[in-house]
PDB file of N, CA and C in Angstrom:
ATOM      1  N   UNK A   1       8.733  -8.996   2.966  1.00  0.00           N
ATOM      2  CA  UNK A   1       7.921  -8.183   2.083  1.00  0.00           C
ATOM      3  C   UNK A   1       6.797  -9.047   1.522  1.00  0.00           C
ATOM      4  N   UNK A   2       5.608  -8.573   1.603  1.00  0.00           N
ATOM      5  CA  UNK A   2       4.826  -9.271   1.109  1.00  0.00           C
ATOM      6  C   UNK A   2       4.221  -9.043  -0.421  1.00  0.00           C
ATOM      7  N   UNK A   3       4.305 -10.295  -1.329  1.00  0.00           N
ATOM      8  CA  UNK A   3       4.290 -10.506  -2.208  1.00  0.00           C
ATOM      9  C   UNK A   3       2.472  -9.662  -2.868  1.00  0.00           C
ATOM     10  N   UNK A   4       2.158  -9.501  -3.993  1.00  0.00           N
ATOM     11  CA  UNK A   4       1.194  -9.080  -4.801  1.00  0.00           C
ATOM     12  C   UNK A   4       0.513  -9.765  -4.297  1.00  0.00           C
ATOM     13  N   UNK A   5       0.046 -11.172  -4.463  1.00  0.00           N
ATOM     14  CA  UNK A   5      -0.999 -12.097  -4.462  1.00  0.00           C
ATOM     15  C   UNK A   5      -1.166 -12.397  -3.678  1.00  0.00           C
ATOM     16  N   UNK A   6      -0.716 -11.756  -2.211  1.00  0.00           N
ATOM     17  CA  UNK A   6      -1.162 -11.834  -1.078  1.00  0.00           C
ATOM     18  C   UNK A   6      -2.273 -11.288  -0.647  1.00  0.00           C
ATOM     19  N   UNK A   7      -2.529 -10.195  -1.387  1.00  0.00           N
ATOM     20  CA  UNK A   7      -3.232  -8.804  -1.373  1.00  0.00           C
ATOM     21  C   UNK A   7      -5.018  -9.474  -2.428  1.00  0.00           C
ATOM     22  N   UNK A   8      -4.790 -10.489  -3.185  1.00  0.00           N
ATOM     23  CA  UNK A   8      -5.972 -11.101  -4.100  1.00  0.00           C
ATOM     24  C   UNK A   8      -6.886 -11.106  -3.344  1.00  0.00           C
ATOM     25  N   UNK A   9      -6.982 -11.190  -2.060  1.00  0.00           N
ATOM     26  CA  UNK A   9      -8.068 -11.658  -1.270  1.00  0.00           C
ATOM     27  C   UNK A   9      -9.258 -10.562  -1.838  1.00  0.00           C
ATOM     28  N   UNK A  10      -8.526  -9.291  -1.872  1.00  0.00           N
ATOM     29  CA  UNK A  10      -9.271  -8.267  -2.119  1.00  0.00           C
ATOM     30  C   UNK A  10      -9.893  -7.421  -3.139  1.00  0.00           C
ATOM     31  N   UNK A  11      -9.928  -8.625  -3.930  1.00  0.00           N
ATOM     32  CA  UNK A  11     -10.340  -8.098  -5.270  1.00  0.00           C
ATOM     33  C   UNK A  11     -11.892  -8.673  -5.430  1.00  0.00           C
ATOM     34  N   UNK A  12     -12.908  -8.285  -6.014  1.00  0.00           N
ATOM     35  CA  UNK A  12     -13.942  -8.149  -6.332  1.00  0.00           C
ATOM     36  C   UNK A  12     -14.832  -7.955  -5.170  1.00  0.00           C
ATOM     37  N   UNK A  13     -14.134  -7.144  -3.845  1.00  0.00           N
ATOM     38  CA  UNK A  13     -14.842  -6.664  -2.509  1.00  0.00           C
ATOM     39  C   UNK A  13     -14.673  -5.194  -2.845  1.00  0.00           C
ATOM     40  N   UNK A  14     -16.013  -4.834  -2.141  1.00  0.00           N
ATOM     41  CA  UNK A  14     -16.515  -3.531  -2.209  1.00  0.00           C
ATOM     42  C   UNK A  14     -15.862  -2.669  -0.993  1.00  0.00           C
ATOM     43  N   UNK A  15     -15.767  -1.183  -1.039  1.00  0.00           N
ATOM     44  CA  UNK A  15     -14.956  -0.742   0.151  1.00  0.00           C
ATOM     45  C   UNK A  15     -15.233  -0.850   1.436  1.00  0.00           C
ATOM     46  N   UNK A  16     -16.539  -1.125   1.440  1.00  0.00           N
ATOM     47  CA  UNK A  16     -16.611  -1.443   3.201  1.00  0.00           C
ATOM     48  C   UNK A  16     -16.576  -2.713   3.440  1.00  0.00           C
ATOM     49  N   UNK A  17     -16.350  -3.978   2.621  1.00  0.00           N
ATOM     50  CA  UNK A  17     -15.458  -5.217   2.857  1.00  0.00           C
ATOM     51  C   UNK A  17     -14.257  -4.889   3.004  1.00  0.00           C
ATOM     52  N   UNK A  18     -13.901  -4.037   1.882  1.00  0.00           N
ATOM     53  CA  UNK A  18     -11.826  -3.519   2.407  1.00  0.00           C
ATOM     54  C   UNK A  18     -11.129  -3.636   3.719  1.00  0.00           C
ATOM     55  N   UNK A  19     -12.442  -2.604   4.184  1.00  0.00           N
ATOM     56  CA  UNK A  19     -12.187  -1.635   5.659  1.00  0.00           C
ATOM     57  C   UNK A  19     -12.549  -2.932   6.345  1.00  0.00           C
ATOM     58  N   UNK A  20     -13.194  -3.884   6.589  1.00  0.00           N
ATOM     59  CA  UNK A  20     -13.764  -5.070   7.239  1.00  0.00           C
ATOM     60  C   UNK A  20     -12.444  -5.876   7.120  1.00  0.00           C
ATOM     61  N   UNK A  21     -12.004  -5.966   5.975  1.00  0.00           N
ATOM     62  CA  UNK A  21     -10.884  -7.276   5.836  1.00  0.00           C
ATOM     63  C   UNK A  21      -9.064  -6.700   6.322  1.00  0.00           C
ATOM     64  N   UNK A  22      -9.059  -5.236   6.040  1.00  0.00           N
ATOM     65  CA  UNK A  22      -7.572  -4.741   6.471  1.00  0.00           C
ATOM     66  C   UNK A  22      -7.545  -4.321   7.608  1.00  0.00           C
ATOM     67  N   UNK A  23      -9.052  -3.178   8.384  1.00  0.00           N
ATOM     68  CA  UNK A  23      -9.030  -2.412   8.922  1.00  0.00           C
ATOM     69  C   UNK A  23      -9.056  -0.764   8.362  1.00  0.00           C
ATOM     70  N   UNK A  24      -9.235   0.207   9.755  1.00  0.00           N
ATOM     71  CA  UNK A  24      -9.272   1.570   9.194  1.00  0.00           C
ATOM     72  C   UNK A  24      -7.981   2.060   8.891  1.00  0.00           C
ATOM     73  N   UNK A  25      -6.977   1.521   9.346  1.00  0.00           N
ATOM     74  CA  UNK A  25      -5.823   2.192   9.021  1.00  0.00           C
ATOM     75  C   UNK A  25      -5.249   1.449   7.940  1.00  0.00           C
ATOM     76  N   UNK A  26      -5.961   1.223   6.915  1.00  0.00           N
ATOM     77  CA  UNK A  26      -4.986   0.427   5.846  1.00  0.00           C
ATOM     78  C   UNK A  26      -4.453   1.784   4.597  1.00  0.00           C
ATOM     79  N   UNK A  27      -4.259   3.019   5.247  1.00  0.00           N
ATOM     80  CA  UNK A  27      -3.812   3.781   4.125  1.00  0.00           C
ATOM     81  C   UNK A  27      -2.663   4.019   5.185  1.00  0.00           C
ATOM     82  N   UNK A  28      -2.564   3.385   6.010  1.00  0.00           N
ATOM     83  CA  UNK A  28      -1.003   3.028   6.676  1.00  0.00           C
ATOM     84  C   UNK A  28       0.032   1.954   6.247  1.00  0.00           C
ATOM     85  N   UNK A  29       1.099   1.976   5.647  1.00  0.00           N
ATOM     86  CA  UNK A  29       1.876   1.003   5.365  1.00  0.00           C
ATOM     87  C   UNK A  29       3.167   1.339   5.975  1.00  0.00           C
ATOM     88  N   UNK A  30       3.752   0.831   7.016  1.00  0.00           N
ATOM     89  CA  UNK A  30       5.391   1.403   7.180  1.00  0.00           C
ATOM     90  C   UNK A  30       6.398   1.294   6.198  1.00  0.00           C
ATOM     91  N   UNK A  31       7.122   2.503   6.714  1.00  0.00           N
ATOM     92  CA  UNK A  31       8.123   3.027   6.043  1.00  0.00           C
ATOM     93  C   UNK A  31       9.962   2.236   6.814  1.00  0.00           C
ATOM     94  N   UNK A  32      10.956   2.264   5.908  1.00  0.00           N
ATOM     95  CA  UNK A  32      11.384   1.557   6.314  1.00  0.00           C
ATOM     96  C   UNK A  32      13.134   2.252   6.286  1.00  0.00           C
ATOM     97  N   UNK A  33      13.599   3.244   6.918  1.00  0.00           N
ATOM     98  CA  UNK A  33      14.954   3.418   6.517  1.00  0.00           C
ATOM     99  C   UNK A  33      15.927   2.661   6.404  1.00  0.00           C
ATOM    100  N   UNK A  34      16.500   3.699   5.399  1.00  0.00           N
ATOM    101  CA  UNK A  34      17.884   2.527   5.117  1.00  0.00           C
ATOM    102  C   UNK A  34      19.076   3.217   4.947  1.00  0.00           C
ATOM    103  N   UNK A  35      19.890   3.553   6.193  1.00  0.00           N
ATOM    104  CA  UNK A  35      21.256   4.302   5.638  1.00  0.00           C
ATOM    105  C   UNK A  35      20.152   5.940   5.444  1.00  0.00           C
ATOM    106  N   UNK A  36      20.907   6.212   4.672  1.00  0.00           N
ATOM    107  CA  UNK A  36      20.702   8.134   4.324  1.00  0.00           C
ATOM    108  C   UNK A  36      19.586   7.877   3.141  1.00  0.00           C
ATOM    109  N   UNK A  37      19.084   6.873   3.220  1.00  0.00           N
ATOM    110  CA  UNK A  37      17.586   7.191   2.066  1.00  0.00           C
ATOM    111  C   UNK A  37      16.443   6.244   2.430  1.00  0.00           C
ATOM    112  N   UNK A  38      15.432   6.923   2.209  1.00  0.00           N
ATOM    113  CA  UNK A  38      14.382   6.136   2.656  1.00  0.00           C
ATOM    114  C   UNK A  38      13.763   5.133   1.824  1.00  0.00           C
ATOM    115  N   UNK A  39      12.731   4.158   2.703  1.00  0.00           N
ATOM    116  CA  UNK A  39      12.346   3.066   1.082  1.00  0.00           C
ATOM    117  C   UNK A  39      11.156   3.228   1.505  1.00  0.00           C
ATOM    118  N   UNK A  40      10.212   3.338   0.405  1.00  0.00           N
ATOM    119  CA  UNK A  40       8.436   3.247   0.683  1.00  0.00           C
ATOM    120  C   UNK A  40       8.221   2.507   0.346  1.00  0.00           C
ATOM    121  N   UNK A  41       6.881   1.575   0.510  1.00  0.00           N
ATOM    122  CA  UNK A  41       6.453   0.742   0.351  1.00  0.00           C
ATOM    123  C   UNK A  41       4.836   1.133   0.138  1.00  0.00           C
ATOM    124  N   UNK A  42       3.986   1.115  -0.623  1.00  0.00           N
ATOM    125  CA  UNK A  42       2.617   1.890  -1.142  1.00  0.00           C
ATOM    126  C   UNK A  42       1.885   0.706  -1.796  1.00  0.00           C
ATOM    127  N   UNK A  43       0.487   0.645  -0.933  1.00  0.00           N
ATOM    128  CA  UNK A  43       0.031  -0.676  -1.828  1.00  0.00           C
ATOM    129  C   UNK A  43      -0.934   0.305  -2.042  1.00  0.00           C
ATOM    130  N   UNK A  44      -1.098   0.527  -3.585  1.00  0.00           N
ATOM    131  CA  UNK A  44      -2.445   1.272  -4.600  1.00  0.00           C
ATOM    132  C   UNK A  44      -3.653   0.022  -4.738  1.00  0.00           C
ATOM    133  N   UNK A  45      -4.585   0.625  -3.874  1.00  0.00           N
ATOM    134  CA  UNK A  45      -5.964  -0.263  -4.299  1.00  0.00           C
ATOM    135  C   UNK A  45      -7.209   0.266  -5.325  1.00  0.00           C
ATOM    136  N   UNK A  46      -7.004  -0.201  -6.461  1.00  0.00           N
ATOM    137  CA  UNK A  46      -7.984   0.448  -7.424  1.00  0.00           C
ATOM    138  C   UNK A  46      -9.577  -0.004  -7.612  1.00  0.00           C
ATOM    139  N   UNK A  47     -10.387   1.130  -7.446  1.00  0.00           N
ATOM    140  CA  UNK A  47     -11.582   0.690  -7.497  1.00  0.00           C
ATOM    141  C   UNK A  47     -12.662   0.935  -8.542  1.00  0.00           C
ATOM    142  N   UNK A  48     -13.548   0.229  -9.177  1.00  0.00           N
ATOM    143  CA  UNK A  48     -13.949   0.718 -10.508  1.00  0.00           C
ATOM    144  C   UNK A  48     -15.755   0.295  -9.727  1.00  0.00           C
ATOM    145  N   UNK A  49     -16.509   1.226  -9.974  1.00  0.00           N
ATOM    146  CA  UNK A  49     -17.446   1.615  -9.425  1.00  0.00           C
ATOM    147  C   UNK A  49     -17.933   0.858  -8.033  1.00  0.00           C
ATOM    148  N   UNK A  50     -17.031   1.073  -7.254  1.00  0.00           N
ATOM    149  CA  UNK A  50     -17.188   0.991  -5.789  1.00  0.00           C
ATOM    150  C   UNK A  50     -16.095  -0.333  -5.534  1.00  0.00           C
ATOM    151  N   UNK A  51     -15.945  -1.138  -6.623  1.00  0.00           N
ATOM    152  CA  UNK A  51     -15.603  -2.606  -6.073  1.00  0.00           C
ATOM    153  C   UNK A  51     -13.522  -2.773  -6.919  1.00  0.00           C
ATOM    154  N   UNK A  52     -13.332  -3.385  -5.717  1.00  0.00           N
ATOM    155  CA  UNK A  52     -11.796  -3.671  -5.972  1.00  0.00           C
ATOM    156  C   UNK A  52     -11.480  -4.278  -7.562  1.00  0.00           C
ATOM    157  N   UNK A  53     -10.461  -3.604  -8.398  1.00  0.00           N
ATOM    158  CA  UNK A  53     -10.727  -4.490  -9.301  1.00  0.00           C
ATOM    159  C   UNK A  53      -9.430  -4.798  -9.471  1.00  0.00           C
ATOM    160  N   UNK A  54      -8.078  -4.185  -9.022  1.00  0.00           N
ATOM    161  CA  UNK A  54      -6.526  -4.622  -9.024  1.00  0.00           C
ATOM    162  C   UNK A  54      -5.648  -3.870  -7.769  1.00  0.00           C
ATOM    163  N   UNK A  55      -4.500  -4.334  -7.810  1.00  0.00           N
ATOM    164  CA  UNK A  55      -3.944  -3.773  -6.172  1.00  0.00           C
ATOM    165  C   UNK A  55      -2.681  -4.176  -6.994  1.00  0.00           C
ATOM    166  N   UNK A  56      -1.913  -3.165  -6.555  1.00  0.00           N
ATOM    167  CA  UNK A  56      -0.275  -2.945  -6.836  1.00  0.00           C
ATOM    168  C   UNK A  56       0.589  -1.989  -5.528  1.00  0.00           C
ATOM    169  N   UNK A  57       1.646  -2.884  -5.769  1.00  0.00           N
ATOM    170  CA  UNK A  57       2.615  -2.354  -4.860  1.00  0.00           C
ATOM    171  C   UNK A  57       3.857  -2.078  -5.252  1.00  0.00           C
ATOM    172  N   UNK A  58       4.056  -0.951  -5.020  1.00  0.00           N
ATOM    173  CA  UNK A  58       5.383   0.396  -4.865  1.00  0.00           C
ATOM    174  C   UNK A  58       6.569   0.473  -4.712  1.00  0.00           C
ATOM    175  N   UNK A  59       7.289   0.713  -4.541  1.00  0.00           N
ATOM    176  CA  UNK A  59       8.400   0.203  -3.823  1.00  0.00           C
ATOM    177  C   UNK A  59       9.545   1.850  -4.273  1.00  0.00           C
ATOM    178  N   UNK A  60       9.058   2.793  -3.360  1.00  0.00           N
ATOM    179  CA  UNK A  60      10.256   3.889  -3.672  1.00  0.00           C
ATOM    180  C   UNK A  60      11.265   4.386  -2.647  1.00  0.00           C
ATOM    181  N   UNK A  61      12.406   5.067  -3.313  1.00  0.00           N
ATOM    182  CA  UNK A  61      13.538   5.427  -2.987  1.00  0.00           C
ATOM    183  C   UNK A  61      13.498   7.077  -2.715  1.00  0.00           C
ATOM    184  N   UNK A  62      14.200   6.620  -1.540  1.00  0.00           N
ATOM    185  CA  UNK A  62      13.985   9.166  -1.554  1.00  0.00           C
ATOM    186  C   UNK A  62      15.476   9.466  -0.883  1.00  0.00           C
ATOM    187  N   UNK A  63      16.262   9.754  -1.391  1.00  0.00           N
ATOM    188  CA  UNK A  63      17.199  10.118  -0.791  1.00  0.00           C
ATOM    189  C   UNK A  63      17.444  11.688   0.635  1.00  0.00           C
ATOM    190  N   UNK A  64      17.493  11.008   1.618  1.00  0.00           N
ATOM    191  CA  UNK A  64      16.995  12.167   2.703  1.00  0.00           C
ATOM    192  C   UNK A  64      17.704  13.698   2.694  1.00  0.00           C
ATOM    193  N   UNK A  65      16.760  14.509   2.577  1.00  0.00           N
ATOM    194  CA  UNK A  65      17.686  15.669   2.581  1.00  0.00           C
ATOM    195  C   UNK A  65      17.436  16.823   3.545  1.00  0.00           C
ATOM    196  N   UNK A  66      18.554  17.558   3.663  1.00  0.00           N
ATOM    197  CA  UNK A  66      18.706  18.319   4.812  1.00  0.00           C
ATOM    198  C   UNK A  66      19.037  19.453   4.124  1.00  0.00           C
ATOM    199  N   UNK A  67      18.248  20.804   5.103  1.00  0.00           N
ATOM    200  CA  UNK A  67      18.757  22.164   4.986  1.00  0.00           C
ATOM    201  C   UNK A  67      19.888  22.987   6.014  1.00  0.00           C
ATOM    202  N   UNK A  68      20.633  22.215   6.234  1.00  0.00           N
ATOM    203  CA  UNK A  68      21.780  22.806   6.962  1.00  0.00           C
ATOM    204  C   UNK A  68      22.497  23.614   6.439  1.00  0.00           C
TER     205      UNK A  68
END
């Protein structure tokens, strides 16, 4: 799992440095099952008039459910 401050690189870059430094698919992060519930993993990139200004990461639980 990669740690927060891995992600620093990307702070005070504007979004088309983002897209330059992750790629286009960076609103892709895999998902990771585990047993009967799932775990997400969501890195939120916040931007305050165009430019990166913090990045946080997620980490949720969904227990899988079925309509049988």
């Amino acid at each position: 799992m990669k740690k927060k401050y891995e992600f620093d690189y990307l702070l005070n870059q504007d979004k088309e440095q983002v897209v330059k430094l992750v790629g286009e698919e960076f609103n892709f992060y895999p998902s990771l099952e585990t047993g009967s519930f799932w775990r997400k993993t969501v890195m939120f990139i916040f931007f305050d008039n165009e430019i990166v200004f913090k990045t946080e990461i997620k980490i949720m639980y969904e227990k899988l459910r079925s309509k049988l």
